[in-house]
N, C-alpha and C. Protein backbone atom coordinates (compact mmCIF):
# COMPACT_ATOMS: atom_id res chain seq x y z
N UNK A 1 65.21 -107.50 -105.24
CA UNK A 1 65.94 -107.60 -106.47
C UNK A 1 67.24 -108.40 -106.28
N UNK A 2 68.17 -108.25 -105.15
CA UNK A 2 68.78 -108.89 -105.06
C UNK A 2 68.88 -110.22 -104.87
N UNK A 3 67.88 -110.46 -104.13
CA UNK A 3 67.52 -111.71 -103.36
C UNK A 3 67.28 -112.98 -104.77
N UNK A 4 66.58 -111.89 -106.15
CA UNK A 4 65.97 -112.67 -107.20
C UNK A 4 67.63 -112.89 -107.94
N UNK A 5 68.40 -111.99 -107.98
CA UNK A 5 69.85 -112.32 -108.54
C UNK A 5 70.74 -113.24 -108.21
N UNK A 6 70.80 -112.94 -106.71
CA UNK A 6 71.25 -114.47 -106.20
C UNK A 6 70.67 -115.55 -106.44
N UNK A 7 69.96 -116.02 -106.31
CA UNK A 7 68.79 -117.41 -106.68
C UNK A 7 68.79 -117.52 -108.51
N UNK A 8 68.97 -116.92 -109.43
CA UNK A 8 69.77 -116.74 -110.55
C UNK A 8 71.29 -117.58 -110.57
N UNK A 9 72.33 -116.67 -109.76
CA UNK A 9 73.23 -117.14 -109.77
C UNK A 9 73.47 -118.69 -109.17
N UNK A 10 72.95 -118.61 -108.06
CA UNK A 10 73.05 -120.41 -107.46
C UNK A 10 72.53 -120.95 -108.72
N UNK A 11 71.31 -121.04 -108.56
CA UNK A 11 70.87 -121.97 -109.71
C UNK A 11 71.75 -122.31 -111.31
N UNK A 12 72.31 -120.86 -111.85
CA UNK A 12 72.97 -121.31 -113.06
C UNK A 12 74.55 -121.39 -112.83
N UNK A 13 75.01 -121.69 -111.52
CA UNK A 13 76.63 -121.66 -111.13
C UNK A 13 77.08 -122.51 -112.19
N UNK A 14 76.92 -123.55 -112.25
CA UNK A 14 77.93 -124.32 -113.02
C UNK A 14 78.36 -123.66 -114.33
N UNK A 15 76.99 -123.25 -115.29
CA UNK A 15 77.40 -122.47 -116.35
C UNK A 15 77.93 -121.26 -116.34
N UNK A 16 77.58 -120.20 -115.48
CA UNK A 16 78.60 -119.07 -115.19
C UNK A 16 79.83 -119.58 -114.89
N UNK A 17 80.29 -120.60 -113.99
CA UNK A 17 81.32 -120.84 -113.87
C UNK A 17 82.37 -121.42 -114.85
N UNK A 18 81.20 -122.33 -115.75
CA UNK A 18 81.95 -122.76 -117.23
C UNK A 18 82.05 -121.15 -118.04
N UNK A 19 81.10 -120.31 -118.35
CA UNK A 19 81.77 -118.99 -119.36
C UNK A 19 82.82 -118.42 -118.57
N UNK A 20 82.52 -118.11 -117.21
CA UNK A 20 83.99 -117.44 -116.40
C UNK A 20 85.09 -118.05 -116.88
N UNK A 21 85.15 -119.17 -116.96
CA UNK A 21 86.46 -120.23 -117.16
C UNK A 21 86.80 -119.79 -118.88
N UNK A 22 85.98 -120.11 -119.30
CA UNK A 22 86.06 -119.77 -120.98
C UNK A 22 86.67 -118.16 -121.39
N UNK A 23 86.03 -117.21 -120.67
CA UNK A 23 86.25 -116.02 -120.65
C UNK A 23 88.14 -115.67 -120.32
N UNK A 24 88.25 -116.32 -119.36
CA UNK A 24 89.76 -116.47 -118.55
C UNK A 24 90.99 -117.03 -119.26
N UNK A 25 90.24 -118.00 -120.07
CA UNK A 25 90.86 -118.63 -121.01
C UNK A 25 91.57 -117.80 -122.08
N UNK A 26 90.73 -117.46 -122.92
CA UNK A 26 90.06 -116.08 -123.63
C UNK A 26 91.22 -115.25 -123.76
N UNK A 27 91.33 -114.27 -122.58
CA UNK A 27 91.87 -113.02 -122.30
C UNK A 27 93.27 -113.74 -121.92
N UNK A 28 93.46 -114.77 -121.52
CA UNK A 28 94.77 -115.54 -121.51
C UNK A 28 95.83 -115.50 -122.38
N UNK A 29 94.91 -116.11 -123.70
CA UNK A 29 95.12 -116.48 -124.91
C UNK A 29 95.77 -114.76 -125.48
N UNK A 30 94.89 -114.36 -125.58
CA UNK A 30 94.48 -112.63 -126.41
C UNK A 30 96.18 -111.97 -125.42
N UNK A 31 96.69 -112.45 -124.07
CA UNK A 31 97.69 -111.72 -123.45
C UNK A 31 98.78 -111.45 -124.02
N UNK A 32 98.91 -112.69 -124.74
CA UNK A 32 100.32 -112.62 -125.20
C UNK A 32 100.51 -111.79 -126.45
N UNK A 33 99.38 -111.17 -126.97
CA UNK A 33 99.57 -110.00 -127.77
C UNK A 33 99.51 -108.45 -127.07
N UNK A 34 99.47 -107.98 -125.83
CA UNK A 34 100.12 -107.32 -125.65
C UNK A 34 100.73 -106.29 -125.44
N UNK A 35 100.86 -105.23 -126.04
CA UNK A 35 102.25 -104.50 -126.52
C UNK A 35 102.24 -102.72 -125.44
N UNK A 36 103.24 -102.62 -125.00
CA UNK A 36 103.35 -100.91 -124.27
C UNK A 36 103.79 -100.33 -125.55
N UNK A 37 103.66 -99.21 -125.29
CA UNK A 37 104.53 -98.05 -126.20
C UNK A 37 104.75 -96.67 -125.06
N UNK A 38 105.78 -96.41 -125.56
CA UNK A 38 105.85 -95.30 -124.62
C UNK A 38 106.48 -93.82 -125.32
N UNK A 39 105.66 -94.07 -126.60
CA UNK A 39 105.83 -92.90 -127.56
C UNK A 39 104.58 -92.25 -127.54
N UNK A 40 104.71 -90.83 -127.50
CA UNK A 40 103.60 -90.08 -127.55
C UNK A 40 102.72 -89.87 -129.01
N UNK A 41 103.83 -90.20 -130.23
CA UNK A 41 103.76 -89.91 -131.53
C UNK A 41 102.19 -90.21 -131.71
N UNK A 42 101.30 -91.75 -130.81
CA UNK A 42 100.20 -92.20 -131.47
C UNK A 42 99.15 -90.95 -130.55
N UNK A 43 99.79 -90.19 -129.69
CA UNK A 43 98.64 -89.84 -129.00
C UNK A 43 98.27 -88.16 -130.16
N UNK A 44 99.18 -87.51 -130.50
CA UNK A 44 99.41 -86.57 -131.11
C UNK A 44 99.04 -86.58 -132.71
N UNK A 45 97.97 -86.08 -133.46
CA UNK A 45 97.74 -86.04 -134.66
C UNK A 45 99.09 -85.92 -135.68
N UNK A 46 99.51 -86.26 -136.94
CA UNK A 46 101.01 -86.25 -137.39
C UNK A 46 100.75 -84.75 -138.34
N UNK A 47 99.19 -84.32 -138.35
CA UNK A 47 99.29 -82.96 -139.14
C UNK A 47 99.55 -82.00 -138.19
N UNK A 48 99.56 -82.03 -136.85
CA UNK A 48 99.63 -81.21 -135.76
C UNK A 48 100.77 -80.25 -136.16
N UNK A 49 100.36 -78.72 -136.17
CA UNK A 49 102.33 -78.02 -136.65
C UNK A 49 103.03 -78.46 -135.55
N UNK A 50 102.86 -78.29 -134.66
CA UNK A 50 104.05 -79.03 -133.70
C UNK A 50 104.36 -79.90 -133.36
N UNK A 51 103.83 -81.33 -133.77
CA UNK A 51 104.31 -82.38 -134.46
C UNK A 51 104.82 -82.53 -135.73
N UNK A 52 104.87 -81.46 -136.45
CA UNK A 52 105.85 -81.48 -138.32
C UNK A 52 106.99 -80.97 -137.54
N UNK A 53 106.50 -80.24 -136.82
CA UNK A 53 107.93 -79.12 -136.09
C UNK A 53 108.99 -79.93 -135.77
N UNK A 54 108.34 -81.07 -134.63
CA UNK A 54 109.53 -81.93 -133.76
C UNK A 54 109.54 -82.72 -134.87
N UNK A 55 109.28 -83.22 -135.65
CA UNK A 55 109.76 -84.79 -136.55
C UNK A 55 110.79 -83.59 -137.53
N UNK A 56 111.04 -82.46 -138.15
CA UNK A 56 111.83 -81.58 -138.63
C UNK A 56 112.77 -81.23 -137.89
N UNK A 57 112.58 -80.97 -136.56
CA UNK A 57 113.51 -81.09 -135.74
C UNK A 57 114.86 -82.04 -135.46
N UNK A 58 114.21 -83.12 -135.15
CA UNK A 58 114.26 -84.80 -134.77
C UNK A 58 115.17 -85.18 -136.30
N UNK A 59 114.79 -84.69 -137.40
CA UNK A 59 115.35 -85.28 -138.46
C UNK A 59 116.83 -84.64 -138.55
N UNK A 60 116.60 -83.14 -138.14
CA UNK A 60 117.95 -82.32 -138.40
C UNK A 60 118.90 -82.66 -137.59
N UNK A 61 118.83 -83.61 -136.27
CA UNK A 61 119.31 -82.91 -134.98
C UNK A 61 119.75 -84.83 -134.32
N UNK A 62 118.50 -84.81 -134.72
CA UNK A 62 118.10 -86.41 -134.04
C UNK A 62 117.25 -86.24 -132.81
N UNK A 63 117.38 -87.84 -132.01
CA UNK A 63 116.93 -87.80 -130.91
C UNK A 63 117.64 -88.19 -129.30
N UNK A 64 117.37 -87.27 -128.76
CA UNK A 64 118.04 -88.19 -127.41
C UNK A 64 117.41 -87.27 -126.94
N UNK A 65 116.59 -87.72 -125.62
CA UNK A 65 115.84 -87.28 -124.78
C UNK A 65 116.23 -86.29 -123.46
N UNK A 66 117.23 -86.56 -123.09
CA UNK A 66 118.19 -86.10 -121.80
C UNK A 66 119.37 -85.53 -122.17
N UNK A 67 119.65 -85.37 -123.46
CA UNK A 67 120.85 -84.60 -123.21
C UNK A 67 121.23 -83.69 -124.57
N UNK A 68 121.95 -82.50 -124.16
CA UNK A 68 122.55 -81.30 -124.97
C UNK A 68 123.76 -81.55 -125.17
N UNK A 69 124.36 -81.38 -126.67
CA UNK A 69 125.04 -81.40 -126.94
C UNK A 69 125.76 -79.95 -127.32
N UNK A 70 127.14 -79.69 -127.48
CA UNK A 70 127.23 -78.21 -127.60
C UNK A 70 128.76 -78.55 -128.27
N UNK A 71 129.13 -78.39 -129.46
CA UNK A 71 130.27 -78.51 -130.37
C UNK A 71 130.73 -77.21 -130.55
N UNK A 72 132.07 -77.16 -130.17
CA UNK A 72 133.29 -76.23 -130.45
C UNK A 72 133.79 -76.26 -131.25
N UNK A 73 134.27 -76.11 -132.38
CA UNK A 73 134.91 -76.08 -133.53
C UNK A 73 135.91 -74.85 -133.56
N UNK A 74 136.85 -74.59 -132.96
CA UNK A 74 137.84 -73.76 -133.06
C UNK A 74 138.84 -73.99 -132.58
N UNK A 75 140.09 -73.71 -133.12
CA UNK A 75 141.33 -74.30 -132.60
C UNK A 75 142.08 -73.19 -131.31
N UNK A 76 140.90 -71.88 -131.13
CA UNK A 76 141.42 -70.73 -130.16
C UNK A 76 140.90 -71.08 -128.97
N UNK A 77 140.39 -72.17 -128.61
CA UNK A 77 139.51 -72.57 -127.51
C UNK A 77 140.68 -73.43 -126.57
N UNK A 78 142.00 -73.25 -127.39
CA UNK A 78 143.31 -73.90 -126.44
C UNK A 78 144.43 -72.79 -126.38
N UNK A 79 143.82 -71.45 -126.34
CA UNK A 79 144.50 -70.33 -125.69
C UNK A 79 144.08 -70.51 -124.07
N UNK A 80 145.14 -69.45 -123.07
CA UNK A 80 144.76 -69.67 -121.75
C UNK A 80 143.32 -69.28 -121.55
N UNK A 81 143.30 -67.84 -121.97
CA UNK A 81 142.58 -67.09 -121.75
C UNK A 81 141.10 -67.71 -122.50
N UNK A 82 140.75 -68.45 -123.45
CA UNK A 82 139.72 -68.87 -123.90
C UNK A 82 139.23 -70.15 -123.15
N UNK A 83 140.40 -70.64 -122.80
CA UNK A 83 140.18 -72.18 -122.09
C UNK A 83 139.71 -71.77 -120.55
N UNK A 84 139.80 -71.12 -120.03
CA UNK A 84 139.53 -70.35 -118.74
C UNK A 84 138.14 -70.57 -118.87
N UNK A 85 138.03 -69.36 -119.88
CA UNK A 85 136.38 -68.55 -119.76
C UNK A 85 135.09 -70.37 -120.64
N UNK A 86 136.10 -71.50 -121.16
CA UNK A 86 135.47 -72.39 -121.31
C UNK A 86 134.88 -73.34 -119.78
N UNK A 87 136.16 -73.03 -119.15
CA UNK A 87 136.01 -73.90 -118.14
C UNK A 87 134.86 -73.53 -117.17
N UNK A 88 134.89 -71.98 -117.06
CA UNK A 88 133.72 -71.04 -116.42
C UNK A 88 132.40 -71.47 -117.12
N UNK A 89 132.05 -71.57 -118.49
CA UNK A 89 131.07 -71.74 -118.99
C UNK A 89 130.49 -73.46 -118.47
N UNK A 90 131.51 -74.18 -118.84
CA UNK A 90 131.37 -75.86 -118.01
C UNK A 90 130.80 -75.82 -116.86
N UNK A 91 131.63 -74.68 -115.86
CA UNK A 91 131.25 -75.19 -114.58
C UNK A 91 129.53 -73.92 -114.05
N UNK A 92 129.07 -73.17 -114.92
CA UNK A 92 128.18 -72.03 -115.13
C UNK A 92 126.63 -73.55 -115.53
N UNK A 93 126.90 -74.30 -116.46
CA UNK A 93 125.96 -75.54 -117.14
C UNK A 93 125.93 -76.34 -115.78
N UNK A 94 126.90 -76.62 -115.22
CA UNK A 94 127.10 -77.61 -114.02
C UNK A 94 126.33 -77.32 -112.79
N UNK A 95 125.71 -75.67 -112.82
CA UNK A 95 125.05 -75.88 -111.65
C UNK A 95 123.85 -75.18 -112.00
N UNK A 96 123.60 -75.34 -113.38
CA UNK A 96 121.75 -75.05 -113.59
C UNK A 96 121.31 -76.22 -112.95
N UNK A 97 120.03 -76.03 -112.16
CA UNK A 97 119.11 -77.19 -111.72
C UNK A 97 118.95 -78.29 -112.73
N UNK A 98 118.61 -79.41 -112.44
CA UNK A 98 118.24 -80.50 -113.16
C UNK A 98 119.62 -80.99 -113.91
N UNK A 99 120.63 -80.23 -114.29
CA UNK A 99 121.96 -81.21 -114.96
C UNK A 99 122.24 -81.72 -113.84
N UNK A 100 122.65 -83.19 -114.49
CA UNK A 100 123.23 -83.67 -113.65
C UNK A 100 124.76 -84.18 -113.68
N UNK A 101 125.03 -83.29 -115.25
CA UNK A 101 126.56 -84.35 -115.29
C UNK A 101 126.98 -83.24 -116.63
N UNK A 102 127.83 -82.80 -116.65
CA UNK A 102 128.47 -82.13 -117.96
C UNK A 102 129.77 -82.52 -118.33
N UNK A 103 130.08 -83.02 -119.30
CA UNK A 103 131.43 -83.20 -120.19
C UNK A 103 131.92 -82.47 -121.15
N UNK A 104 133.58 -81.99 -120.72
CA UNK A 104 134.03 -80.89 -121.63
C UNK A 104 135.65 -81.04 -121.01
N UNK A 105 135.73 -80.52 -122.00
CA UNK A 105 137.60 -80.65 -121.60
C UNK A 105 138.17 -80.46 -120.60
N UNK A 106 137.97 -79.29 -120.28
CA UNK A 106 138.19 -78.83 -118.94
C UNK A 106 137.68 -79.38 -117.14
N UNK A 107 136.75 -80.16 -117.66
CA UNK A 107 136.20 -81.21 -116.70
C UNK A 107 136.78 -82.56 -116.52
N UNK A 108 137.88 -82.83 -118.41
CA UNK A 108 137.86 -84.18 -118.12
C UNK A 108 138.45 -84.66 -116.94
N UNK A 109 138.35 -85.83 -116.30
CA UNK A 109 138.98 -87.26 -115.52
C UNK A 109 139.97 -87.50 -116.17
N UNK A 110 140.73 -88.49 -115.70
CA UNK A 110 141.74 -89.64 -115.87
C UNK A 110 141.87 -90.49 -114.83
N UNK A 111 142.08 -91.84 -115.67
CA UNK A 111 141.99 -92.94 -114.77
C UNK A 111 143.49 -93.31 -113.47
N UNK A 112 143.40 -93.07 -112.62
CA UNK A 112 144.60 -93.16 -111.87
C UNK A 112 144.38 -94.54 -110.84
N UNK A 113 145.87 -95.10 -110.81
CA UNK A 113 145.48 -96.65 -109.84
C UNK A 113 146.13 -95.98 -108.51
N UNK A 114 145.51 -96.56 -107.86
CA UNK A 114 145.10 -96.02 -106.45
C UNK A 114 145.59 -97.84 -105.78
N UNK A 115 146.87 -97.49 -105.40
CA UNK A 115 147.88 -99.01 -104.78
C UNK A 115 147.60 -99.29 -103.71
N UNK A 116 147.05 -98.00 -102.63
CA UNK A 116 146.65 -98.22 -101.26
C UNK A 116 145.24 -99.37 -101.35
N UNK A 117 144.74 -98.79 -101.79
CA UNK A 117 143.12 -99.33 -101.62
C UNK A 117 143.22 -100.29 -102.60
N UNK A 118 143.69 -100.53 -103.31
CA UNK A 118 144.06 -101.46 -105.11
C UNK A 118 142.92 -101.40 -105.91
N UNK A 119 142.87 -100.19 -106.00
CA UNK A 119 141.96 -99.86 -107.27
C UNK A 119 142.20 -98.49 -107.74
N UNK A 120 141.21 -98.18 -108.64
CA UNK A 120 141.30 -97.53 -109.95
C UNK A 120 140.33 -96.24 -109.22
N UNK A 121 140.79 -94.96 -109.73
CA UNK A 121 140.11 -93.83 -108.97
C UNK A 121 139.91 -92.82 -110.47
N UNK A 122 139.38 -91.52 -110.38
CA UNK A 122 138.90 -90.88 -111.12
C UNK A 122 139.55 -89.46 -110.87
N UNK A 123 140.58 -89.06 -111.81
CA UNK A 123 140.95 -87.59 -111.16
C UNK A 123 140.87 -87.10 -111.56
N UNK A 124 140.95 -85.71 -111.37
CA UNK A 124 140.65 -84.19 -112.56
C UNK A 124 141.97 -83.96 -113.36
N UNK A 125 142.21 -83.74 -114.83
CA UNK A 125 143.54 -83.44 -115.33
C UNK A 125 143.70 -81.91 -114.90
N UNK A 126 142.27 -81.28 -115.12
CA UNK A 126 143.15 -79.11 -114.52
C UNK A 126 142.18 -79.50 -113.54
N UNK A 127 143.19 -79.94 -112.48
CA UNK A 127 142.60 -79.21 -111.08
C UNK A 127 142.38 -77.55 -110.88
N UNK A 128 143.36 -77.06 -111.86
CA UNK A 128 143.49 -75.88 -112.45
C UNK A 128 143.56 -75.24 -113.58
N UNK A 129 142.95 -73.89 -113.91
CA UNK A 129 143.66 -73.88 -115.38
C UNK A 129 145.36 -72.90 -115.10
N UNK A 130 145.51 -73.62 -115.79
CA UNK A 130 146.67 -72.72 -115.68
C UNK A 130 146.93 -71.45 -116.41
N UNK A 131 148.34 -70.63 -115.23
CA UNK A 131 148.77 -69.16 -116.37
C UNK A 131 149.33 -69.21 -117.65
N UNK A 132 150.09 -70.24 -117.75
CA UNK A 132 151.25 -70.12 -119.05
C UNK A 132 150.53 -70.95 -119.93
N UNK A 133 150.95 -70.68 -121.43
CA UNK A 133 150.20 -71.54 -122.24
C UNK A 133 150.91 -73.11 -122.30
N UNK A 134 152.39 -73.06 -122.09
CA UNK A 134 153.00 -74.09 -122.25
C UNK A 134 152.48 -75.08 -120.95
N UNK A 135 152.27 -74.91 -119.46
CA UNK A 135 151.67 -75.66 -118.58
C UNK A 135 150.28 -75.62 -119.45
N UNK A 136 149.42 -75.86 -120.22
CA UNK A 136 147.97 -75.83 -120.48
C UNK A 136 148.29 -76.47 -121.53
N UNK A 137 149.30 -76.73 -122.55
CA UNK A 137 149.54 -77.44 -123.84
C UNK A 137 150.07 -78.69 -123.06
N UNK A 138 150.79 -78.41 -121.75
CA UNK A 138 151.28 -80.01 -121.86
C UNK A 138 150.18 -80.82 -120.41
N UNK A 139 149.26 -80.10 -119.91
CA UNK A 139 147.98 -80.65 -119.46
C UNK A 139 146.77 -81.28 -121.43
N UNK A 140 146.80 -80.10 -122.05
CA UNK A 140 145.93 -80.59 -123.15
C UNK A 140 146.42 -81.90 -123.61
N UNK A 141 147.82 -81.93 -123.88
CA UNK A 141 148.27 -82.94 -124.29
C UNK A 141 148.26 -84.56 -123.91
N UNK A 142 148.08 -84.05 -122.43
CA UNK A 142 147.58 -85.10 -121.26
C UNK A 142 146.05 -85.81 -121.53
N UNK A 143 145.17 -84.60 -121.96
CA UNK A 143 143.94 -85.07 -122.11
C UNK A 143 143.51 -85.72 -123.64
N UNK A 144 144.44 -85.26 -124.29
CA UNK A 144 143.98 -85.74 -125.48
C UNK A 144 144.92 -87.01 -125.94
N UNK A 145 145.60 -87.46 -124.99
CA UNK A 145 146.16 -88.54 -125.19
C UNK A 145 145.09 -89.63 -124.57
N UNK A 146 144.72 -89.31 -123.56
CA UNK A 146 143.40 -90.14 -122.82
C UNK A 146 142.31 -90.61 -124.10
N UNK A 147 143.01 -92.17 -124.67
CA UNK A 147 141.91 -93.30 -125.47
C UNK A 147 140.62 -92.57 -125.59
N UNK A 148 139.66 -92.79 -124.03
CA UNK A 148 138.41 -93.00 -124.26
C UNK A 148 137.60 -91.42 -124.69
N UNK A 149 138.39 -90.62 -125.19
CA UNK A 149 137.79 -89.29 -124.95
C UNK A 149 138.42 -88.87 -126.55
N UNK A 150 138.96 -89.99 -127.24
CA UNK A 150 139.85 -89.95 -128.73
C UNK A 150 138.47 -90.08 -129.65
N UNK A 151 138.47 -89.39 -130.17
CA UNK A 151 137.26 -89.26 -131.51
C UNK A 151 135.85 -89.23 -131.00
N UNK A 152 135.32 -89.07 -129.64
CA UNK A 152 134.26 -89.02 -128.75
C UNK A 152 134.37 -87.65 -128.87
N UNK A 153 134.89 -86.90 -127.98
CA UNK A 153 135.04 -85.46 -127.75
C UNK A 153 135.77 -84.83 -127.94
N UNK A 154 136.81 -85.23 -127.86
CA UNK A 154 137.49 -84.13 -128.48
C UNK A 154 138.06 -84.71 -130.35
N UNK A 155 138.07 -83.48 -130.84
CA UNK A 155 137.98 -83.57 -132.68
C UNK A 155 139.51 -83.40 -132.99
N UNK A 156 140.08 -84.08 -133.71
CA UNK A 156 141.58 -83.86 -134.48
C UNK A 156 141.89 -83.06 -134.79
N UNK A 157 140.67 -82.66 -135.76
CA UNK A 157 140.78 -81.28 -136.45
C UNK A 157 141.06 -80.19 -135.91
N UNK A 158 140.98 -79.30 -134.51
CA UNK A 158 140.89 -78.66 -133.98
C UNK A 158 142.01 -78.73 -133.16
N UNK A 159 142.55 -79.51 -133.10
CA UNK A 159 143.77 -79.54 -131.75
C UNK A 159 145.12 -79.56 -132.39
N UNK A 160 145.51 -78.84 -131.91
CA UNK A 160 146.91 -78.03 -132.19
C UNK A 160 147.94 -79.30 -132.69
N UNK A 161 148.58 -79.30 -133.76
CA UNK A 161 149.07 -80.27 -134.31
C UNK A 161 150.60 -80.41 -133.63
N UNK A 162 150.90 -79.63 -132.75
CA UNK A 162 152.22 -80.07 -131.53
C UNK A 162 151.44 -81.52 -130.77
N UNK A 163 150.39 -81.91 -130.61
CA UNK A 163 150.03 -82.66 -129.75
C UNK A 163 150.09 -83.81 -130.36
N UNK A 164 150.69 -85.17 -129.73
CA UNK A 164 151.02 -86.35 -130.43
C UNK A 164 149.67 -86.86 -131.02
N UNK A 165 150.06 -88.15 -131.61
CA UNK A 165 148.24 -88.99 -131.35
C UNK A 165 148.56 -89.89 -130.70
N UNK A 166 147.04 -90.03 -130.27
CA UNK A 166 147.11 -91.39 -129.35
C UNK A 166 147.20 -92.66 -130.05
């Protein structure tokens, strides 16, 4: 059987080799259409309840794949004693498995220039929290003067109106 396939192929090479070519052509042509997706939406029926669920979800909430958001809305969250037990909760998120990064007040940075090395370094504003409320109003004050963290994270509304604006 084989022997009769080969002797097939020799004999009609040129024309297999002309449709191969044609074929190549073909699927060439047809490439540049294309397309990945890397949404599950087409694999999942849209009557599925737990596909109404997440697009109800998704509508209320939105989407972002990797990350939790968690909004404070209270202006008692810049007492000592509340800002403490915030900072505990920050650093409690910070070492569940899989986070890899949490942002919150009590975590923020500031940009400090660093003259030895001549560059720009990353430091903690509460290395501590502090006892007194007045050391913790004039650290808050520190942080909420910090631009990049102005209408991002921390809210106007909420912060004690002793604190300048930026």
């Amino acid at each position: 059987m084989w022997t009769k396939l080969a002797h097939i192929v020799l004999k009609n090479r040129l024309a297999l080799i002309i449709i191969l070519g044609l074929i190549t052509v073909f699927m060439a042509y047809k490439a540049k259409d294309v397309q990945f997706t890397y949404s599950f939406f087409t694999a999942v029926p849209a009557d599925d309840p737990d596909m109404v669920y997440f697009r109800e979800f998704k509508e209320d909430f939105g989407e972002d794949a990797n990350i939790v958001a968690l909004g404070i809305s209270d202006s008692a969250l810049y007492q000592v004693d509340n800002f403490r037990r915030f900072k505990y909760l920050s650093d409690e998120i910070l070492n569940i498995k899989g986070v890899k990064q949490v942002v919150s007040i009590p975590l923020f940075k500031m940009l400090a220039k660093d003259a030895v090395n001549k560059r720009f370094t990353l430091e903690p504003i509460f290395t501590e929290i502090p006892d007194s409320q007045q050391e913790l109003d004039s650290l808050l004050e520190v942080a909420y003067n910090q631009r990049f963290f102005s209408d991002q994270i921390i809210n106007k509304k909420t912060v004690p109106p002793s604190f300048s604006s930026p």
